[in-house]
N, C-alpha and C. Protein backbone atom coordinates (compact mmCIF):
# COMPACT_ATOMS: atom_id res chain seq x y z
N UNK A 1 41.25 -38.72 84.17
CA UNK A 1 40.79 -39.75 83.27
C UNK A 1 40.63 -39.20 81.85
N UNK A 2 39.88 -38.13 81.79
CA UNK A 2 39.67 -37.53 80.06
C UNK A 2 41.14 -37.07 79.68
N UNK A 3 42.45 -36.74 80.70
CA UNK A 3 43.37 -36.41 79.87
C UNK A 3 44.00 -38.15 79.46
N UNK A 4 43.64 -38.99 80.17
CA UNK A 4 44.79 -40.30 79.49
C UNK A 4 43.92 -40.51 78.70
N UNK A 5 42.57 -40.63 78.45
CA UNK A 5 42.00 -40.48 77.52
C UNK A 5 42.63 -40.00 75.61
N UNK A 6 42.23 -39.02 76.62
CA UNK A 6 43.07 -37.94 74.91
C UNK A 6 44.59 -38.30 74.38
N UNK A 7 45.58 -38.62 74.96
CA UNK A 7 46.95 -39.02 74.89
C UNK A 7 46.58 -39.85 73.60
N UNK A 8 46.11 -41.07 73.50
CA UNK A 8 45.94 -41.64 72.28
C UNK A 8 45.93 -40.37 71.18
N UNK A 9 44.48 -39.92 71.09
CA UNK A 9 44.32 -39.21 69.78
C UNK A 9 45.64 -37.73 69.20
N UNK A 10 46.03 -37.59 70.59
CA UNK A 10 47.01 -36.51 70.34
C UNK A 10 48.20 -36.88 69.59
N UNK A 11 48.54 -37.76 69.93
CA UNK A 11 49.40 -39.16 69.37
C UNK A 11 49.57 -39.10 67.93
N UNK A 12 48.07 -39.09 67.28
CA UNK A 12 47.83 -39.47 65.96
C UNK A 12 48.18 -37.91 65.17
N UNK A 13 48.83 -37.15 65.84
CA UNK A 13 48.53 -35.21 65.10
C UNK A 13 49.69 -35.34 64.28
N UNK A 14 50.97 -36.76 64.34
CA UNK A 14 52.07 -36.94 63.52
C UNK A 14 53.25 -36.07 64.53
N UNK A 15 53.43 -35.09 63.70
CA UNK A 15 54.63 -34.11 63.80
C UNK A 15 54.67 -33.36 64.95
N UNK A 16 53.56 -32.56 65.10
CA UNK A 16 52.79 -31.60 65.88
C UNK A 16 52.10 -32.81 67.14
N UNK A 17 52.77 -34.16 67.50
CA UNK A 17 52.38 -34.21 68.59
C UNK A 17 52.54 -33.86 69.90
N UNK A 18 53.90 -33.89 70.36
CA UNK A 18 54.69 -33.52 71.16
C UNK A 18 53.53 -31.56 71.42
N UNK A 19 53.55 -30.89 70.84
CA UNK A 19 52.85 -29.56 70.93
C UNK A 19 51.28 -29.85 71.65
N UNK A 20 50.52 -31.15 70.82
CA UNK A 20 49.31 -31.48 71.22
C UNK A 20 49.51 -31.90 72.41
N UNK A 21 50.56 -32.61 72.73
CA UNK A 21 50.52 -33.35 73.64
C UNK A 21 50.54 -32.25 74.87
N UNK A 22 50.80 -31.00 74.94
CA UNK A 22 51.05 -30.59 75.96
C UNK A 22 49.45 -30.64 77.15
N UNK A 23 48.60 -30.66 76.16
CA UNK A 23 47.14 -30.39 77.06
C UNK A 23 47.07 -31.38 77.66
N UNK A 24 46.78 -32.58 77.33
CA UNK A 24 46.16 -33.88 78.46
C UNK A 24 47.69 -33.94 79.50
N UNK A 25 48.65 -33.53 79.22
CA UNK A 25 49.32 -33.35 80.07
C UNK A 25 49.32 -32.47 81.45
N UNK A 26 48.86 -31.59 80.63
CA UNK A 26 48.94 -30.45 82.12
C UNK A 26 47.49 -30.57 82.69
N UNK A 27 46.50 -31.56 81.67
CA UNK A 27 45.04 -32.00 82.35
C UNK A 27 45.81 -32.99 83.36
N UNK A 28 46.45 -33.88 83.17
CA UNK A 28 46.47 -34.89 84.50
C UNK A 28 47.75 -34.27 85.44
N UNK A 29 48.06 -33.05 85.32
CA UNK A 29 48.97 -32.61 86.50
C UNK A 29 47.77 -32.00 87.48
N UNK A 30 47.11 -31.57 86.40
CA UNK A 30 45.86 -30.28 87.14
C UNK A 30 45.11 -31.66 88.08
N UNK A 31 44.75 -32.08 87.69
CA UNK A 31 43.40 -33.29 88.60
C UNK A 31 44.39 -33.78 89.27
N UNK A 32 45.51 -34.10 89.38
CA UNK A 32 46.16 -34.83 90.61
C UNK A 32 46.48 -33.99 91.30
N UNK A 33 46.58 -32.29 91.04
CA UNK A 33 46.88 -30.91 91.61
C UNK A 33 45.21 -31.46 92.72
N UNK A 34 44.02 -30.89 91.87
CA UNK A 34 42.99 -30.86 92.42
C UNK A 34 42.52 -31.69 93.14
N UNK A 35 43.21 -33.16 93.22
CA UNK A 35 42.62 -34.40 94.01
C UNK A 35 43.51 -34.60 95.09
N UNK A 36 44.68 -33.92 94.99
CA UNK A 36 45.45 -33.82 96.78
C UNK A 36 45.50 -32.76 97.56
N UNK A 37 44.58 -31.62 96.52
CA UNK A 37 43.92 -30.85 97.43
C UNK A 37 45.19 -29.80 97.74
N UNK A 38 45.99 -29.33 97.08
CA UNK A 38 47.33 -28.60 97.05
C UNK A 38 46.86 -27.32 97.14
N UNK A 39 47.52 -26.62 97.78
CA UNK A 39 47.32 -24.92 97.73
C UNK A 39 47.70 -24.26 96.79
N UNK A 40 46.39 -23.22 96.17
CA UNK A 40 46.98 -22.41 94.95
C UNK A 40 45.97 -23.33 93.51
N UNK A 41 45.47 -24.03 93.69
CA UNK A 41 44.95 -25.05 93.06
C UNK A 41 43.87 -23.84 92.03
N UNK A 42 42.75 -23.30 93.04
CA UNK A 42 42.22 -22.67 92.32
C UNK A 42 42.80 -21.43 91.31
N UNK A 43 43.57 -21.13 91.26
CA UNK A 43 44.58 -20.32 90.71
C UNK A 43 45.08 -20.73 89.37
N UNK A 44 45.27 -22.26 89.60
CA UNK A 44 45.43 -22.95 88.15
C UNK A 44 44.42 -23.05 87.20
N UNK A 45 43.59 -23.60 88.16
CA UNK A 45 42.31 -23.77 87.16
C UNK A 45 41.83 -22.69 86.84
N UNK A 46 41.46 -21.58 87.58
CA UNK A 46 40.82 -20.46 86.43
C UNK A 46 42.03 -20.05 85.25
N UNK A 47 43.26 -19.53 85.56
CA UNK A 47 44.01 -19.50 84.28
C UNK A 47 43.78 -20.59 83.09
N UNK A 48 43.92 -22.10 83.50
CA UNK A 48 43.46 -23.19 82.64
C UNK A 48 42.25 -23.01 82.02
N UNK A 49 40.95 -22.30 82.45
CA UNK A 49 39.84 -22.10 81.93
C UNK A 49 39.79 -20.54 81.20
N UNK A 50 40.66 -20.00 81.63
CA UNK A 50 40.63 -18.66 81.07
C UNK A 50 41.15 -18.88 79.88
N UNK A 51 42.28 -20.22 79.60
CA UNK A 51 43.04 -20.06 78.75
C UNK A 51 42.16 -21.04 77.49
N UNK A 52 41.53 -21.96 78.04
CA UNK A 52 39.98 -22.71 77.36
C UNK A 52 38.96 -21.64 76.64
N UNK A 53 38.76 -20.47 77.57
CA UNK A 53 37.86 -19.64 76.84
C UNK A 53 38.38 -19.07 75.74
N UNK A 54 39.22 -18.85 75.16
CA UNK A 54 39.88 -18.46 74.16
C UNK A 54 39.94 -19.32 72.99
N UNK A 55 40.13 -20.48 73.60
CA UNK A 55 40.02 -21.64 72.46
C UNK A 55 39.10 -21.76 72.50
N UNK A 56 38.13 -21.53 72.95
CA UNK A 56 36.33 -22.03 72.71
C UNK A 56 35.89 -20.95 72.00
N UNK A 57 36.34 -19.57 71.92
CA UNK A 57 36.13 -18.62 71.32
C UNK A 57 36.86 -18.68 69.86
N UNK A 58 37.57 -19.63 69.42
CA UNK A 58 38.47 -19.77 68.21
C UNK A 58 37.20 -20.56 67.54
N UNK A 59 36.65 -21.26 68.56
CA UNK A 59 36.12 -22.68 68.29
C UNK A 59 34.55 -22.16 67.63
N UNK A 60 33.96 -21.13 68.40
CA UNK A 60 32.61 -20.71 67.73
C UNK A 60 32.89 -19.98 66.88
N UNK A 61 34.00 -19.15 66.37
CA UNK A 61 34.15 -18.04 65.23
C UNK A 61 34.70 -19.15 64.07
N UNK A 62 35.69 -20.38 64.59
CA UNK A 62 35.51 -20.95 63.10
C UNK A 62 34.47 -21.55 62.83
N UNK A 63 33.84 -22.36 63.34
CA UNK A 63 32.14 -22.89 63.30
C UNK A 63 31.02 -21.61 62.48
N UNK A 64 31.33 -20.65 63.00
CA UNK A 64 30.28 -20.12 61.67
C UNK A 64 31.05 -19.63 60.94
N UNK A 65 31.96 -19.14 60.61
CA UNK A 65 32.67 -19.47 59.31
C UNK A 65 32.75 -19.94 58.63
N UNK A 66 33.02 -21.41 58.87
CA UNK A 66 32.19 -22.33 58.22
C UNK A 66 30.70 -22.54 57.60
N UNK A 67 29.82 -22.28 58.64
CA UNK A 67 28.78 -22.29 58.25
C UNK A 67 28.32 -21.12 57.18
N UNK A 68 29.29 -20.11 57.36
CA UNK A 68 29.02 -18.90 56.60
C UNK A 68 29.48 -19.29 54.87
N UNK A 69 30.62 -19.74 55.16
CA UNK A 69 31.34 -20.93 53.92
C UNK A 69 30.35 -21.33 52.94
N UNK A 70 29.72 -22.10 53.77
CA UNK A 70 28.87 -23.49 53.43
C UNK A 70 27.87 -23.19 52.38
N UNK A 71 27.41 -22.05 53.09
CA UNK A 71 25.88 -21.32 52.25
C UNK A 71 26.14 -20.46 51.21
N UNK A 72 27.56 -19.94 51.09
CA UNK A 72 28.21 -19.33 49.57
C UNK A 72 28.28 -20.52 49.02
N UNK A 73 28.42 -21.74 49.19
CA UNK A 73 29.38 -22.53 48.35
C UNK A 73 27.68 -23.43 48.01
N UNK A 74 26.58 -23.84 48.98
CA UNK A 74 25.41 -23.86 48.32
C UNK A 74 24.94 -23.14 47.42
N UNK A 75 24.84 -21.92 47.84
CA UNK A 75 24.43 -20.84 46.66
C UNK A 75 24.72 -21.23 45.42
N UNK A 76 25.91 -21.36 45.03
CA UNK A 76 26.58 -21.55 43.58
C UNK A 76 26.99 -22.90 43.69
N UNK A 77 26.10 -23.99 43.98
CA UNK A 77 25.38 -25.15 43.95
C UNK A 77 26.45 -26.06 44.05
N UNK A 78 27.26 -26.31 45.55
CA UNK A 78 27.66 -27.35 46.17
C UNK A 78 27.25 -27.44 47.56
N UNK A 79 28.21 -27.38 48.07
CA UNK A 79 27.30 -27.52 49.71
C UNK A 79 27.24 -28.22 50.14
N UNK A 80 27.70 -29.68 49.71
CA UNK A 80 27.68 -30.61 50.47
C UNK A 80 27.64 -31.05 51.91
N UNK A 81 28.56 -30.32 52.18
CA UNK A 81 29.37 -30.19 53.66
C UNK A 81 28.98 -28.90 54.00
N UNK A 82 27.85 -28.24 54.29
CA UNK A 82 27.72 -27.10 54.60
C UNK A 82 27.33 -27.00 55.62
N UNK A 83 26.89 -28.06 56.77
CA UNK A 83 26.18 -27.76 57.82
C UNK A 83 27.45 -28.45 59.14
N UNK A 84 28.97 -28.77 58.25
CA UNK A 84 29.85 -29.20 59.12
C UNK A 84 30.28 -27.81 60.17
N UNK A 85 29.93 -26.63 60.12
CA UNK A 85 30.81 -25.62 61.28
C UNK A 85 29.42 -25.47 61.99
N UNK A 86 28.17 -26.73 61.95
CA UNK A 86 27.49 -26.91 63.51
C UNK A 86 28.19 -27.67 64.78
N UNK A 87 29.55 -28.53 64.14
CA UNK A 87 30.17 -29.57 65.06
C UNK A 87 30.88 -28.76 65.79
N UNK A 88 31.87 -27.78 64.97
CA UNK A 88 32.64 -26.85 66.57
C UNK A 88 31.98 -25.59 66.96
N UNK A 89 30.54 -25.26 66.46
CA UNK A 89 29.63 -24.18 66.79
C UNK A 89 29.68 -24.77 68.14
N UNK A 90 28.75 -26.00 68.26
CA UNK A 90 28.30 -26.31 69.32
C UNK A 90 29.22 -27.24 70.36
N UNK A 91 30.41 -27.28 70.17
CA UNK A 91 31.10 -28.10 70.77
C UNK A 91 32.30 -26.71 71.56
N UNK A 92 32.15 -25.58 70.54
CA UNK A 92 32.62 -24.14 71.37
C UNK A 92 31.64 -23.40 72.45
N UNK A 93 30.40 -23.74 72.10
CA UNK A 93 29.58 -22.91 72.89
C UNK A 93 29.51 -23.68 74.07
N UNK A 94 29.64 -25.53 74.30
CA UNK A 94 29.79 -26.23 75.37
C UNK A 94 30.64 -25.85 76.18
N UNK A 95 31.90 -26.39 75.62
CA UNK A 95 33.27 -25.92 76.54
C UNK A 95 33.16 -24.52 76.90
N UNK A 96 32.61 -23.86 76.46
CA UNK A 96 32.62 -22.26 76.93
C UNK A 96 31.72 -22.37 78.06
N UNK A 97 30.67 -22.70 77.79
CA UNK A 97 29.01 -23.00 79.24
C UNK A 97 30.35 -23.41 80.42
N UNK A 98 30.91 -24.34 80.02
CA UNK A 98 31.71 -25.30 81.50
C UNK A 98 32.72 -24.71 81.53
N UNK A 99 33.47 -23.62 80.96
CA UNK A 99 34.02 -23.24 81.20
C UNK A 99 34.15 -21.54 82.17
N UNK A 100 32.85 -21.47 81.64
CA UNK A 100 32.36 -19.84 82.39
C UNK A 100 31.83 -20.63 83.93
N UNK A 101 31.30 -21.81 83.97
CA UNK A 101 30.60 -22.26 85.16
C UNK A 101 31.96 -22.46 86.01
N UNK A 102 33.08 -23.11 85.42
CA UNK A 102 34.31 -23.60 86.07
C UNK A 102 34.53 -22.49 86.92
N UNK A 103 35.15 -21.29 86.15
CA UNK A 103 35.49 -19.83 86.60
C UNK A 103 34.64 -19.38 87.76
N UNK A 104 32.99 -19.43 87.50
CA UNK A 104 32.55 -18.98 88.60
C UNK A 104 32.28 -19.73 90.18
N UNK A 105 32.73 -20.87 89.94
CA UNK A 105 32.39 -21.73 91.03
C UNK A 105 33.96 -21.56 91.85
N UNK A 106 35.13 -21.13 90.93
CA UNK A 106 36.35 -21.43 91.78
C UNK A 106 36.52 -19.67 91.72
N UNK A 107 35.51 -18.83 91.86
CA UNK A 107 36.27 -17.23 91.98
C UNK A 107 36.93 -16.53 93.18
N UNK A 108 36.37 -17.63 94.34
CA UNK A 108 36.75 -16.99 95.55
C UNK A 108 37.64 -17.68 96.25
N UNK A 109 38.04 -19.11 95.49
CA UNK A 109 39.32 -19.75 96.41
C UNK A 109 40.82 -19.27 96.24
N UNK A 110 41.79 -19.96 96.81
CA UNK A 110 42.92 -19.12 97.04
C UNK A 110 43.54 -20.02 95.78
């Protein structure tokens, strides 16, 4: 469901959709993998989450970067937008929580 979900917005990336598009794709191969119960299943998903932790790790180092940004660019009195690298701070440190939980719940299947 969250990958037909996403198909819309991936849609909207222009050029670079077809590239976006690859994720909600291989999300609804994976859940129809995981919902007929196929062998090897867990195998996908930790690579799929291993390969999430990386992007969630892109995701908290640009988030304070940003935030690191923000507070030079207050300093010498703008800043407007300085508290925007709390949105993928905390939206990296999520997917990472569910993503370390994913990993450990599927470590021992085949």
């Amino acid at each position: 469901m969250i990958a037909v979900a996403l198909m819309p917005l991936t849609l909207a990336g222009g050029l670079v959709a077809p590239l976006l598009l690859a994720g909600p794709i291989w999300g609804a191969v994976l859940g129809v993998r995981m919902w007929q119960r196929r062998p090897n299943v867990g195998r996908a998903l930790r690579r799929t989450h291993a390969a999430f932790l990386v992007i969630d790790a892109l995701l908290i180092w640009y988030g304070m970067w940003a935030l690191r940004a923000g507070a030079e660019s207050a300093a010498r009195g703008g800043g407007l937008l300085s508290g925007i690298g709390v949105i993928p701070l905390a939206l990296g440190c999520g997917l990472a929580l569910f993503s370390v939980v994913v990993l450990l719940m599927t470590w021992r299947q085949p």
